[in-house]
N, C-alpha and C. Protein backbone atom coordinates (compact mmCIF):
# COMPACT_ATOMS: atom_id res chain seq x y z
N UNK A 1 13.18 -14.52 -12.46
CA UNK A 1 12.13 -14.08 -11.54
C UNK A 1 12.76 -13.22 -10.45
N UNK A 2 12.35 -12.37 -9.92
CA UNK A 2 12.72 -10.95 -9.20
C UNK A 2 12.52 -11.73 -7.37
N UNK A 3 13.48 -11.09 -7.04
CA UNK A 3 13.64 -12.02 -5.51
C UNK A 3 12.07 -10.91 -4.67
N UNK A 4 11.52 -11.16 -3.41
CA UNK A 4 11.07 -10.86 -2.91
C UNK A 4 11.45 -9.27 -2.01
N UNK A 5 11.13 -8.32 -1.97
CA UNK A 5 11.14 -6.88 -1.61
C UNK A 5 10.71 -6.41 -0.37
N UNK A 6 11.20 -6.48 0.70
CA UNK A 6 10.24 -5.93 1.74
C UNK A 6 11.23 -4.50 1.76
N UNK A 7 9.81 -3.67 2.22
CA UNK A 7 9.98 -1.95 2.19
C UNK A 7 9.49 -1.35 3.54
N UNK A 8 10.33 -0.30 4.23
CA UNK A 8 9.40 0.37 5.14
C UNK A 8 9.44 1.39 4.80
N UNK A 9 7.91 1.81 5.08
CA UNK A 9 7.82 3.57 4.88
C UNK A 9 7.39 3.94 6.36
N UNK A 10 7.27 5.25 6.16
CA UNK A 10 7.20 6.32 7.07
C UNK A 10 6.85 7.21 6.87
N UNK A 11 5.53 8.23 6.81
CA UNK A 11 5.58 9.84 6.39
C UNK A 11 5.54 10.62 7.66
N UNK A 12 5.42 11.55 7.48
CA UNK A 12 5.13 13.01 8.72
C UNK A 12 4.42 13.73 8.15
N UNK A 13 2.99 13.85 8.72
CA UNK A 13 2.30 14.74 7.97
C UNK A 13 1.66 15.81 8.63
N UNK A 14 0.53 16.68 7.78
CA UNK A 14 0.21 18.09 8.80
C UNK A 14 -0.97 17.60 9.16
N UNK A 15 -2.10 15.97 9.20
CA UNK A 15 -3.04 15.91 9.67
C UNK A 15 -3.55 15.03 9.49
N UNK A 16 -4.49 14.18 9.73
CA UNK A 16 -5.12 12.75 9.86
C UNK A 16 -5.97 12.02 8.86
N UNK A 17 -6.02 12.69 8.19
CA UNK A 17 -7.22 12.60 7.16
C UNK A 17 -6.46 12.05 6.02
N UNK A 18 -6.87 11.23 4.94
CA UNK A 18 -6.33 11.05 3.88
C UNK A 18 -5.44 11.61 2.68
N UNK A 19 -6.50 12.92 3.03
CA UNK A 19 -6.07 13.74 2.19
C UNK A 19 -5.13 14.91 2.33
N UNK A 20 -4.05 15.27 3.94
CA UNK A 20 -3.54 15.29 4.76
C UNK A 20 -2.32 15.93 3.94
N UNK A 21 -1.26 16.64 4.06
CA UNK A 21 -0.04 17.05 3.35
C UNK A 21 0.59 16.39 4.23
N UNK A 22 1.55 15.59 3.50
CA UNK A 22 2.54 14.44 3.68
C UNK A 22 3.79 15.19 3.29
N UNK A 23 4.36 15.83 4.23
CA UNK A 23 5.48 16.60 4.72
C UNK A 23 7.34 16.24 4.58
N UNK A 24 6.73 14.51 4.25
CA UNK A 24 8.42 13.78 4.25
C UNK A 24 8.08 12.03 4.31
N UNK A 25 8.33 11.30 3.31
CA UNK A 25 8.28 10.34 3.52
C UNK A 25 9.79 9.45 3.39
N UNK A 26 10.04 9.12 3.90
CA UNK A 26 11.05 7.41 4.68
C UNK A 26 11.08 6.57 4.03
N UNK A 27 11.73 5.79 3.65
CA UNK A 27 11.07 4.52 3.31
C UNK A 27 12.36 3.82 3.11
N UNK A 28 12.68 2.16 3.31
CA UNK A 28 14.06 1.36 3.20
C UNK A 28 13.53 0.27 2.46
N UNK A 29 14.49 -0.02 1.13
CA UNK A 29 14.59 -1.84 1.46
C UNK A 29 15.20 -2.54 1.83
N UNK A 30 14.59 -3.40 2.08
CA UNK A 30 15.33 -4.45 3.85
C UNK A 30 15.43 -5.58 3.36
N UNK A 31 16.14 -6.50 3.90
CA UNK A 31 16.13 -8.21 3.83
C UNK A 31 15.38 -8.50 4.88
N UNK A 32 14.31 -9.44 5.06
CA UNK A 32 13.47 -9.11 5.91
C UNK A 32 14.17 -10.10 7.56
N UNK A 33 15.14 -11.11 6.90
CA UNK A 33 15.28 -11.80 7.63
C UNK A 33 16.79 -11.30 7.90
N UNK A 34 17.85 -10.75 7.60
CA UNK A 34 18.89 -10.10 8.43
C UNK A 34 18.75 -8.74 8.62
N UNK A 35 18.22 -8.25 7.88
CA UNK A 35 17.60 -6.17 8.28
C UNK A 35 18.64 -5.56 7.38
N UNK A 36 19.41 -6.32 6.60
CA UNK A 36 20.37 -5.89 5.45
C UNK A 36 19.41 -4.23 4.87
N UNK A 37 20.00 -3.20 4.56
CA UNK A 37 19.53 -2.32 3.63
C UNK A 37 19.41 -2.11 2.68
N UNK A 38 18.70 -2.40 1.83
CA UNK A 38 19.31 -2.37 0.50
C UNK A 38 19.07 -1.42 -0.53
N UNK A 39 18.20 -0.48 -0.15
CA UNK A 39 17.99 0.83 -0.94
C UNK A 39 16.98 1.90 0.09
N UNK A 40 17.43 3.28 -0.11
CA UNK A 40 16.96 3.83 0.66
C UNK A 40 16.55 5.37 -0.15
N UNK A 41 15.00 5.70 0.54
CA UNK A 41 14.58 6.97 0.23
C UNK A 41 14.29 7.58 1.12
N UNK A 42 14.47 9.06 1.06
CA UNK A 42 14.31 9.93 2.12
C UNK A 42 13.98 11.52 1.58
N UNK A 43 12.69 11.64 1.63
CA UNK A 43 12.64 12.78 0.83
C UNK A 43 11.82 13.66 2.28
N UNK A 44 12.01 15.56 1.98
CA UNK A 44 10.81 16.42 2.43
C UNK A 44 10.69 17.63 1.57
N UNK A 45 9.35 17.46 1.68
CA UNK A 45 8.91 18.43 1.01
C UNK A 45 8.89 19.92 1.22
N UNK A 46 9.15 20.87 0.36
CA UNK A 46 8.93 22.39 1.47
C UNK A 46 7.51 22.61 0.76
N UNK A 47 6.51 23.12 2.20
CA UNK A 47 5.18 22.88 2.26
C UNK A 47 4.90 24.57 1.65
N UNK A 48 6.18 25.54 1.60
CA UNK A 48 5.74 26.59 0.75
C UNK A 48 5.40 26.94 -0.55
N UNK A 49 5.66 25.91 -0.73
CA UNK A 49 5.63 25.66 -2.20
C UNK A 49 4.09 24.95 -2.39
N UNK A 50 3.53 24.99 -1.31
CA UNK A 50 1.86 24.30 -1.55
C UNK A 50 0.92 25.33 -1.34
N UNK A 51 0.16 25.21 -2.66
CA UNK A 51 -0.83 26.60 -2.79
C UNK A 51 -2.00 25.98 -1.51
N UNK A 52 -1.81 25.08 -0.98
CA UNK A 52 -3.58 24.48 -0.31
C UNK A 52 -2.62 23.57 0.27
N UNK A 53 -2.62 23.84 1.74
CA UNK A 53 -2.47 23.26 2.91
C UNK A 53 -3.58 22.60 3.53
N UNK A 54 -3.37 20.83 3.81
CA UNK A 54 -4.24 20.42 4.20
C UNK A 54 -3.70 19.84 5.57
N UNK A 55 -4.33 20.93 6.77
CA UNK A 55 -3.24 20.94 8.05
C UNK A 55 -4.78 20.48 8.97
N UNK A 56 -4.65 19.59 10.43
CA UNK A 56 -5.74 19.45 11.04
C UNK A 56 -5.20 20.05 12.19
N UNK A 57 -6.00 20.94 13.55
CA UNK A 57 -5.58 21.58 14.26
C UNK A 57 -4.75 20.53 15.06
N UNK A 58 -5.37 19.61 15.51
CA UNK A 58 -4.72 18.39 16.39
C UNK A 58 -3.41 17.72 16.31
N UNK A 59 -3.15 17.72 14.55
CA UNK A 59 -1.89 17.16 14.42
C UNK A 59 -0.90 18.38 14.86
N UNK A 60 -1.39 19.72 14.46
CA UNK A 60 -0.26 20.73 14.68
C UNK A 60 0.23 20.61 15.79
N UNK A 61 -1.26 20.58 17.30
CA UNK A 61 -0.92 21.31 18.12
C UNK A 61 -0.05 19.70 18.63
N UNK A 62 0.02 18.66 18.53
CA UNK A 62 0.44 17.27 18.35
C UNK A 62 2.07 17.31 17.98
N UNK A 63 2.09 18.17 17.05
CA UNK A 63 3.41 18.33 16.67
C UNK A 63 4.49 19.48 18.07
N UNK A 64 3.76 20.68 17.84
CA UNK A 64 3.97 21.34 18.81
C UNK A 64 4.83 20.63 20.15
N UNK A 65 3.37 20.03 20.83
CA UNK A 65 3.63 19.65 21.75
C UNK A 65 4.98 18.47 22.41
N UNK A 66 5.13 17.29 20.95
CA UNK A 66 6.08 16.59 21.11
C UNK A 66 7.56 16.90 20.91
N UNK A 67 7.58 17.84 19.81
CA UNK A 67 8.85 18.28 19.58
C UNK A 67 8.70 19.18 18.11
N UNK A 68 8.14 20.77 18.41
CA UNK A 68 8.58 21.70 17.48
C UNK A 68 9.95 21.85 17.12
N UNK A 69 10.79 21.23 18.07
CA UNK A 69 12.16 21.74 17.01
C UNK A 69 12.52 21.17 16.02
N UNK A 70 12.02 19.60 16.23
CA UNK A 70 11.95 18.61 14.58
C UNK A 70 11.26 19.26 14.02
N UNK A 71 10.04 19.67 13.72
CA UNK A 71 9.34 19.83 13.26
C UNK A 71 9.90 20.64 12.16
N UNK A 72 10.55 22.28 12.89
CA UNK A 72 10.70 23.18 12.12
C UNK A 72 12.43 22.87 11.63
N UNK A 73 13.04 21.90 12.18
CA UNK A 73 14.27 21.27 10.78
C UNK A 73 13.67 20.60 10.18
N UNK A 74 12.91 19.93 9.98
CA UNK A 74 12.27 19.37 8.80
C UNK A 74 11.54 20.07 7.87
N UNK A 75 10.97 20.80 8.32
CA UNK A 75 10.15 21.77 7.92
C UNK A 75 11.11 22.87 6.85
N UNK A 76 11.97 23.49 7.52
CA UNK A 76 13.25 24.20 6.71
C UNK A 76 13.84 23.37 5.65
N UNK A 77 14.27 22.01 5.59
CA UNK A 77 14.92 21.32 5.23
C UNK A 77 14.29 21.09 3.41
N UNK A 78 12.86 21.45 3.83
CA UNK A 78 12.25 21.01 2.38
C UNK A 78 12.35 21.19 0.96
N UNK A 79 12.24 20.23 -0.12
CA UNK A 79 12.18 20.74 -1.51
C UNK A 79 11.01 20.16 -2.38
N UNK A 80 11.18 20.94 -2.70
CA UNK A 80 10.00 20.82 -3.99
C UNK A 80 8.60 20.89 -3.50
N UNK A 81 7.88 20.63 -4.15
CA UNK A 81 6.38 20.33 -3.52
C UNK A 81 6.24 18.68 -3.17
N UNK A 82 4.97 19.24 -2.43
CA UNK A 82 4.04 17.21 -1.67
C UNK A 82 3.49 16.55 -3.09
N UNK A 83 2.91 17.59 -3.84
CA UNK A 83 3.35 16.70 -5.07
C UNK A 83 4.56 15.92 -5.77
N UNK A 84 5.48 16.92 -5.63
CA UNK A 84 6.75 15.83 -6.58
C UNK A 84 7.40 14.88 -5.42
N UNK A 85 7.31 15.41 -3.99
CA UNK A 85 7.38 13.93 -3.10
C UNK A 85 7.22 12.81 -3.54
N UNK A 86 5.59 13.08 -3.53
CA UNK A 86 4.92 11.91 -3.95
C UNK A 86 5.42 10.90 -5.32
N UNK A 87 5.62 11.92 -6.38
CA UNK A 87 6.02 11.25 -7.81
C UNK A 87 7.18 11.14 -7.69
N UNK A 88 8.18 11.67 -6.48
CA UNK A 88 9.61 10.81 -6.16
C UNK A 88 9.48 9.46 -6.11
N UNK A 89 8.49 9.11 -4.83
CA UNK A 89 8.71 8.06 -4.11
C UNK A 89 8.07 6.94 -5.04
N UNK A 90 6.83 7.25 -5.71
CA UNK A 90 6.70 6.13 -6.90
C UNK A 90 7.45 5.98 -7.72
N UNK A 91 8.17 6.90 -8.16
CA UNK A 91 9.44 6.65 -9.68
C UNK A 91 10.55 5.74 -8.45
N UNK A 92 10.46 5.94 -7.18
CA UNK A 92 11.94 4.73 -6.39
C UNK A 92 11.06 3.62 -6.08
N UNK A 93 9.57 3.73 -6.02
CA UNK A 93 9.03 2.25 -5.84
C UNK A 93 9.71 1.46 -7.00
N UNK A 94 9.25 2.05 -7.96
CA UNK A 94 8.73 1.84 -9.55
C UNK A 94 9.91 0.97 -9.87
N UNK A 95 11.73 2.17 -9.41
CA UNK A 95 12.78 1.69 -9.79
C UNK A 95 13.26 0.44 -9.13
N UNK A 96 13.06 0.15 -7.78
CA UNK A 96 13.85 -0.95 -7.13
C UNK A 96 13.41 -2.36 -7.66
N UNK A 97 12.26 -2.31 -8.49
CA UNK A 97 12.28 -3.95 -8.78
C UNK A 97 11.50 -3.68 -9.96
N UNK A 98 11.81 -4.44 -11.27
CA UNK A 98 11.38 -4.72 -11.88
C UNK A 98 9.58 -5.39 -12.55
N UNK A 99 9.56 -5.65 -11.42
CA UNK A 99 7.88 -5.90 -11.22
C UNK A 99 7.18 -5.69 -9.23
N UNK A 100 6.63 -4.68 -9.56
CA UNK A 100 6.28 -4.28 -8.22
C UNK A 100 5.50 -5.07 -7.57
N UNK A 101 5.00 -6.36 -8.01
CA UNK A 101 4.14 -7.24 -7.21
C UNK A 101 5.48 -7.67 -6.44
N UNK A 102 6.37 -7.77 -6.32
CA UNK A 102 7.53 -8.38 -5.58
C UNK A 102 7.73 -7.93 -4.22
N UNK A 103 7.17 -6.26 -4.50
CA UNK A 103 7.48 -4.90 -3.45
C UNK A 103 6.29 -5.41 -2.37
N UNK A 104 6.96 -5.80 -1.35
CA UNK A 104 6.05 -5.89 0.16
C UNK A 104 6.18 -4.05 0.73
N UNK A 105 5.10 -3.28 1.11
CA UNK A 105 5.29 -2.24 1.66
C UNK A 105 4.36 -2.15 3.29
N UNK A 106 5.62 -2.20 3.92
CA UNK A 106 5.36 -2.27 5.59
C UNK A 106 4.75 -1.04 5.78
N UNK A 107 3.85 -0.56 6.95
CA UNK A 107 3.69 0.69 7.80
C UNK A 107 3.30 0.60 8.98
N UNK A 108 3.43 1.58 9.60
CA UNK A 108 3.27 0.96 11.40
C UNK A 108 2.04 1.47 11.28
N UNK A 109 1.23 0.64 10.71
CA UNK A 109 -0.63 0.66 10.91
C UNK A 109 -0.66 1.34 9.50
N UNK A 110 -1.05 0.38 8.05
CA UNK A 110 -1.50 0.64 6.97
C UNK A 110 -2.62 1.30 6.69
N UNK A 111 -3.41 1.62 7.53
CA UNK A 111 -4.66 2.31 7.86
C UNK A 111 -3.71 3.74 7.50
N UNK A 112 -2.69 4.09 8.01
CA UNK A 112 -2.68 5.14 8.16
C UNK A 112 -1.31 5.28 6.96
N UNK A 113 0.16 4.99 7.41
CA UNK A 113 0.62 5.29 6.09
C UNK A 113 0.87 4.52 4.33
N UNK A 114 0.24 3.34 4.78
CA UNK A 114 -0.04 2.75 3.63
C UNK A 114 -1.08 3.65 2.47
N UNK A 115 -2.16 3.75 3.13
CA UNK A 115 -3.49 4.12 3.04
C UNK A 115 -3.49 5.45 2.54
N UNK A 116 -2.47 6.14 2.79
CA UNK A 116 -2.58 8.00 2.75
C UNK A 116 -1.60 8.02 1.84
N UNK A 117 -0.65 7.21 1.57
CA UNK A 117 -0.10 6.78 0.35
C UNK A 117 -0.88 6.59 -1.18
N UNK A 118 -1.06 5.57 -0.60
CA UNK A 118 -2.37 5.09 -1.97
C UNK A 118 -3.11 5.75 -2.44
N UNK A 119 -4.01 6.60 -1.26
CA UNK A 119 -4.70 7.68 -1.72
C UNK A 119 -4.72 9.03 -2.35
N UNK A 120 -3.14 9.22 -2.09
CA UNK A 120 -2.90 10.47 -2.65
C UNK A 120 -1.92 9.95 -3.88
N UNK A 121 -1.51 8.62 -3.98
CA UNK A 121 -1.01 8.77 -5.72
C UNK A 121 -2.27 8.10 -6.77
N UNK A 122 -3.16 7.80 -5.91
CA UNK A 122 -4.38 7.53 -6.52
C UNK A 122 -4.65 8.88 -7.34
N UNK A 123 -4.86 9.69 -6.34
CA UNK A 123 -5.58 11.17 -6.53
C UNK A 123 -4.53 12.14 -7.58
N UNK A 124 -3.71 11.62 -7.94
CA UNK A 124 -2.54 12.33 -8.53
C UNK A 124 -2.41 11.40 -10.00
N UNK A 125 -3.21 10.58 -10.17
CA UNK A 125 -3.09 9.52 -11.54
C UNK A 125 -1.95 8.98 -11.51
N UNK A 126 -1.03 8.56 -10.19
CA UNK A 126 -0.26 7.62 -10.73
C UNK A 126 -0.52 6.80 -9.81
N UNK A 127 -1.18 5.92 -9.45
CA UNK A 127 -1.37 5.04 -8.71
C UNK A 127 -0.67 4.06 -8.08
N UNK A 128 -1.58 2.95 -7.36
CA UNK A 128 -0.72 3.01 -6.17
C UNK A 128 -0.18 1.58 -6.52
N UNK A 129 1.59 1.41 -6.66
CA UNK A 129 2.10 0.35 -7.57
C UNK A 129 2.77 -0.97 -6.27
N UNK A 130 1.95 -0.83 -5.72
CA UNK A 130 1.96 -2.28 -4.79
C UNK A 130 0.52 -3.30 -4.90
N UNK A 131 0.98 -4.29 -5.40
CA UNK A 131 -0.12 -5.82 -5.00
C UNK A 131 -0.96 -5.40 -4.00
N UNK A 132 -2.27 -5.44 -4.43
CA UNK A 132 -3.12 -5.42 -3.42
C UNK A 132 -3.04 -6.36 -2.41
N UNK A 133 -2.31 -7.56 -2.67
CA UNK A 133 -1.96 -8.45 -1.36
C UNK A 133 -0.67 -8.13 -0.17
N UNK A 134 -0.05 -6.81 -1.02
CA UNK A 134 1.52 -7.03 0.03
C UNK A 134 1.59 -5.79 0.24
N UNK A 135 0.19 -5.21 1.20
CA UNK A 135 0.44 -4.06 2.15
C UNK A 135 1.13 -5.14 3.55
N UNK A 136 1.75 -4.85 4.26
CA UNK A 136 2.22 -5.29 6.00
C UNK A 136 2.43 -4.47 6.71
N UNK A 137 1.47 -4.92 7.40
CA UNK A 137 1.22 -4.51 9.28
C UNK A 137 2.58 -4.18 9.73
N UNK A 138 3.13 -3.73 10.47
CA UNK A 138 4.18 -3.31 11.73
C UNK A 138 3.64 -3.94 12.84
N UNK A 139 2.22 -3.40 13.08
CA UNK A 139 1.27 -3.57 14.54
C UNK A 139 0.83 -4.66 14.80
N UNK A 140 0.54 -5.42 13.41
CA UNK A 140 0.07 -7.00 13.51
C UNK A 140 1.28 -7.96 13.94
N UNK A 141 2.66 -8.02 13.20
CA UNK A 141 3.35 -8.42 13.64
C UNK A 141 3.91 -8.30 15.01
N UNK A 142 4.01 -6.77 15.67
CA UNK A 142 4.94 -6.80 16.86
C UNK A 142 3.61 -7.27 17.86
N UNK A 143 2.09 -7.66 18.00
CA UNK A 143 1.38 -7.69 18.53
C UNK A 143 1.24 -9.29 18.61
N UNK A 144 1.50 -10.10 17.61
CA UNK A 144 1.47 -11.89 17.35
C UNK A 144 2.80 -12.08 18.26
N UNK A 145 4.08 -11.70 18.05
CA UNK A 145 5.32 -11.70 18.34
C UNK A 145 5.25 -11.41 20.02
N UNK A 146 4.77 -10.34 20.51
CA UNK A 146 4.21 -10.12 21.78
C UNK A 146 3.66 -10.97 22.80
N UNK A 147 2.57 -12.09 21.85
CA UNK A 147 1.67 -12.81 22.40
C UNK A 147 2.72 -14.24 22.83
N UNK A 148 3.57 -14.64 21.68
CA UNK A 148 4.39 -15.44 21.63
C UNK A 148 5.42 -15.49 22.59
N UNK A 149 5.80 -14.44 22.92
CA UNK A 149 6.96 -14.14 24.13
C UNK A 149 6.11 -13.86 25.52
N UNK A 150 4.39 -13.76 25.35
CA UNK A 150 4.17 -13.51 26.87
C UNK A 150 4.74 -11.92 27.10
N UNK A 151 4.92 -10.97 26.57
CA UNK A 151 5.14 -9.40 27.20
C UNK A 151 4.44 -8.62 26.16
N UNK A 152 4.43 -7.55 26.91
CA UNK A 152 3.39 -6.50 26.53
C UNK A 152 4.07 -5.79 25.07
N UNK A 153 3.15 -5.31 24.55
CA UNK A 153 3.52 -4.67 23.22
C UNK A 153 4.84 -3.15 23.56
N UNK A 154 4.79 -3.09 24.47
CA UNK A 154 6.08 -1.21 25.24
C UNK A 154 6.91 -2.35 25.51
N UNK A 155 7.16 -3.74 26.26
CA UNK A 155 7.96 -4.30 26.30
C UNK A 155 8.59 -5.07 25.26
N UNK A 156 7.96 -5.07 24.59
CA UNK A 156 8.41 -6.05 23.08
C UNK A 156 9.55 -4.77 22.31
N UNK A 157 8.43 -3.43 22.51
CA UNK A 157 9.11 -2.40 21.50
C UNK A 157 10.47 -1.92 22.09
N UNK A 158 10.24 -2.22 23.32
CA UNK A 158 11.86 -1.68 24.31
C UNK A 158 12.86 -2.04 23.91
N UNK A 159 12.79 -3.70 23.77
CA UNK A 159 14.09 -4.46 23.34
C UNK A 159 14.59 -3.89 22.25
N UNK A 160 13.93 -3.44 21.54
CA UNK A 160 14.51 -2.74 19.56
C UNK A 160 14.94 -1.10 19.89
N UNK A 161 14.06 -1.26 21.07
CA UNK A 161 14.96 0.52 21.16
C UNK A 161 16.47 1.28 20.76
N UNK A 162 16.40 1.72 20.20
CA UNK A 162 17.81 2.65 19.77
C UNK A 162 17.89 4.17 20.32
N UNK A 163 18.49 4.68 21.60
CA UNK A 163 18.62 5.98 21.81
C UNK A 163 19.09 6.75 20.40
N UNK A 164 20.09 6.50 19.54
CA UNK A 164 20.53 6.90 18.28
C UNK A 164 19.51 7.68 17.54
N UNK A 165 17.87 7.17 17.83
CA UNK A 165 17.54 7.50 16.31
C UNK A 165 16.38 8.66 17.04
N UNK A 166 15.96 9.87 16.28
CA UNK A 166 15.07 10.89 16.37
C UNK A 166 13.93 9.90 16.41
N UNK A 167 13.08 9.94 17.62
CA UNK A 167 11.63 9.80 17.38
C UNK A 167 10.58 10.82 16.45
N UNK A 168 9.74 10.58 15.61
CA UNK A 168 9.16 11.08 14.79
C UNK A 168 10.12 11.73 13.23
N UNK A 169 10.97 11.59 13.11
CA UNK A 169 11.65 11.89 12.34
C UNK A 169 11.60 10.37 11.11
N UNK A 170 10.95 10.72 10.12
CA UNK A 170 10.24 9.38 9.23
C UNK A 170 11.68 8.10 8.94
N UNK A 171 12.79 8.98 8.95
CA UNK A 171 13.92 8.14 8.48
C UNK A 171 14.54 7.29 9.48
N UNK A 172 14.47 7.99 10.55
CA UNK A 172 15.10 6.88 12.31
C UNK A 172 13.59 6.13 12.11
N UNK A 173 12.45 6.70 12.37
CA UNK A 173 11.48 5.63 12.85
C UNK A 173 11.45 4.48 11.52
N UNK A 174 11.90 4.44 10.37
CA UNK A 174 11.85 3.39 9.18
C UNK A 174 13.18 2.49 10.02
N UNK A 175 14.18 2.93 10.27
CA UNK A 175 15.35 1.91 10.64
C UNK A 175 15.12 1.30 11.73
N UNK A 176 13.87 2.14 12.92
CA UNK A 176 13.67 1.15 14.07
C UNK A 176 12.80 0.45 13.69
N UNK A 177 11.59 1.00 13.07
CA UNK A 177 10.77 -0.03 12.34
C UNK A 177 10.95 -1.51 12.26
N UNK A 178 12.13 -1.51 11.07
CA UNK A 178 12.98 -2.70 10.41
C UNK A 178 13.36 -3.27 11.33
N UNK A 179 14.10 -2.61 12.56
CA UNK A 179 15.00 -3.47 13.30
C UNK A 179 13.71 -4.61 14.22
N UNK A 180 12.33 -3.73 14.47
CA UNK A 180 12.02 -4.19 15.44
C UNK A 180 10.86 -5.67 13.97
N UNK A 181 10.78 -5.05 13.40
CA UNK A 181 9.97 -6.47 12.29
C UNK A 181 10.92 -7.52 11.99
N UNK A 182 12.46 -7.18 11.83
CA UNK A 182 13.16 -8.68 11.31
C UNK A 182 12.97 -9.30 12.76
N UNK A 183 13.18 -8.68 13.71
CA UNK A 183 13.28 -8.95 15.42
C UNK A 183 12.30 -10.38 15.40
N UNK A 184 10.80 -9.48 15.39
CA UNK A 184 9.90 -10.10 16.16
C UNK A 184 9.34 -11.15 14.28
N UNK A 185 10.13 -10.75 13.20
CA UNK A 185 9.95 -12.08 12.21
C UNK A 185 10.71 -13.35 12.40
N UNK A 186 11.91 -12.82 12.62
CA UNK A 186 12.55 -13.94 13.47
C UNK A 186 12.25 -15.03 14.41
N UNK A 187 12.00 -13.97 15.45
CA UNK A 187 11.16 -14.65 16.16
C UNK A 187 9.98 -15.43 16.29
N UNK A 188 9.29 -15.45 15.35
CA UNK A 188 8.07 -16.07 15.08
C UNK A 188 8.40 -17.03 13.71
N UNK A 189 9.29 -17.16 12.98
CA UNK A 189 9.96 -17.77 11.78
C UNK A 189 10.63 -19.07 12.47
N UNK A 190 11.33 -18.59 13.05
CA UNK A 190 12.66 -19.58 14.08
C UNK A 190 12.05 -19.76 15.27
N UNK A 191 12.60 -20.92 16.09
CA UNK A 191 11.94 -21.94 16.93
C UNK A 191 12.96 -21.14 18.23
């Protein structure tokens, strides 16, 4: 029997909507209880290679505003199309475990990259190869964990802070991710 899988992802995309071009996705597997790594993907896509850009003005000017210079190294950095992204990152779901009900897949609010996941390898016929039971919260956890310690959710996230890692950049925010879920699993696991 196949040990248990927890995963974080991460994408960067050009807009809010489901159907949204997903620009670079992140993603680690973790031990959930030491933050061990144990396999890692990191893909981006070059978005020239996409005949139909699905960009929302808000995320651009969103992007813009926080930091165009990530933007446009990531942006440069790209290969292939948001399609074969996509059929990357399921052929490394697919590969790390033998039966994907095992695969827990974290996102900081599944609403959004769980969800835009699913939907677009839905929409692509290869569907979406996680247990309908083992999408996980980021937000649910650091928000229970929060309540438990008595401090605010910016104070909970402070302690995990790492100057080291690029904010918005899908691959630092997956490693703070991790750091800050074994954190506050710990914490709520152990007395």
């Amino acid at each position: 029997m196949n040990k248990r899988i927890d995963v974080m992802v991460d994408i960067e995309t050009l807009g809010k909507a489901s159907d949204a071009t997903i620009f670079q996705i992140a993603a680690i597997a973790f031990d959930i209880e030491t933050g061990e790594h144990l396999a890692k993907f990191n893909q981006i896509a070059n978005i020239e290679e996409e005949t139909y850009l699905r960009v929302d003005g808000s995320t651009l000017k969103w992007w813009l505003n926080t930091n165009k210079e990530l933007l446009t190294e990531l942006l440069n950095k790209g290969k292939g199309t948001p399609e074969e992204l996509l059929e990357n990152f399921h052929k490394w779901l697919t590969f790390i475990s033998d039966d994907t009900k095992n695969i827990h897949l974290w996102g900081n609010g599944i609403l959004f990259d769980n969800k835009m996941i699913q939907q677009q390898l839905d929409d692509a016929y290869l569907g979406y190869p996680i247990y309908y039971k083992n999408d996980r919260d980021v937000r649910t956890l650091v928000d229970l964990a929060g309540k438990k310690l008595g401090i605010t959710e910016k104070e909970l996230k402070d302690k995990y802070n790492d100057d080291t890692l690029t904010h918005h950049d899908a691959f630092d925010d997956v490693k703070y991710q991790i750091n800050l879920v074994v954190g506050c699993y710990n914490l709520l696991i152990n007395n």
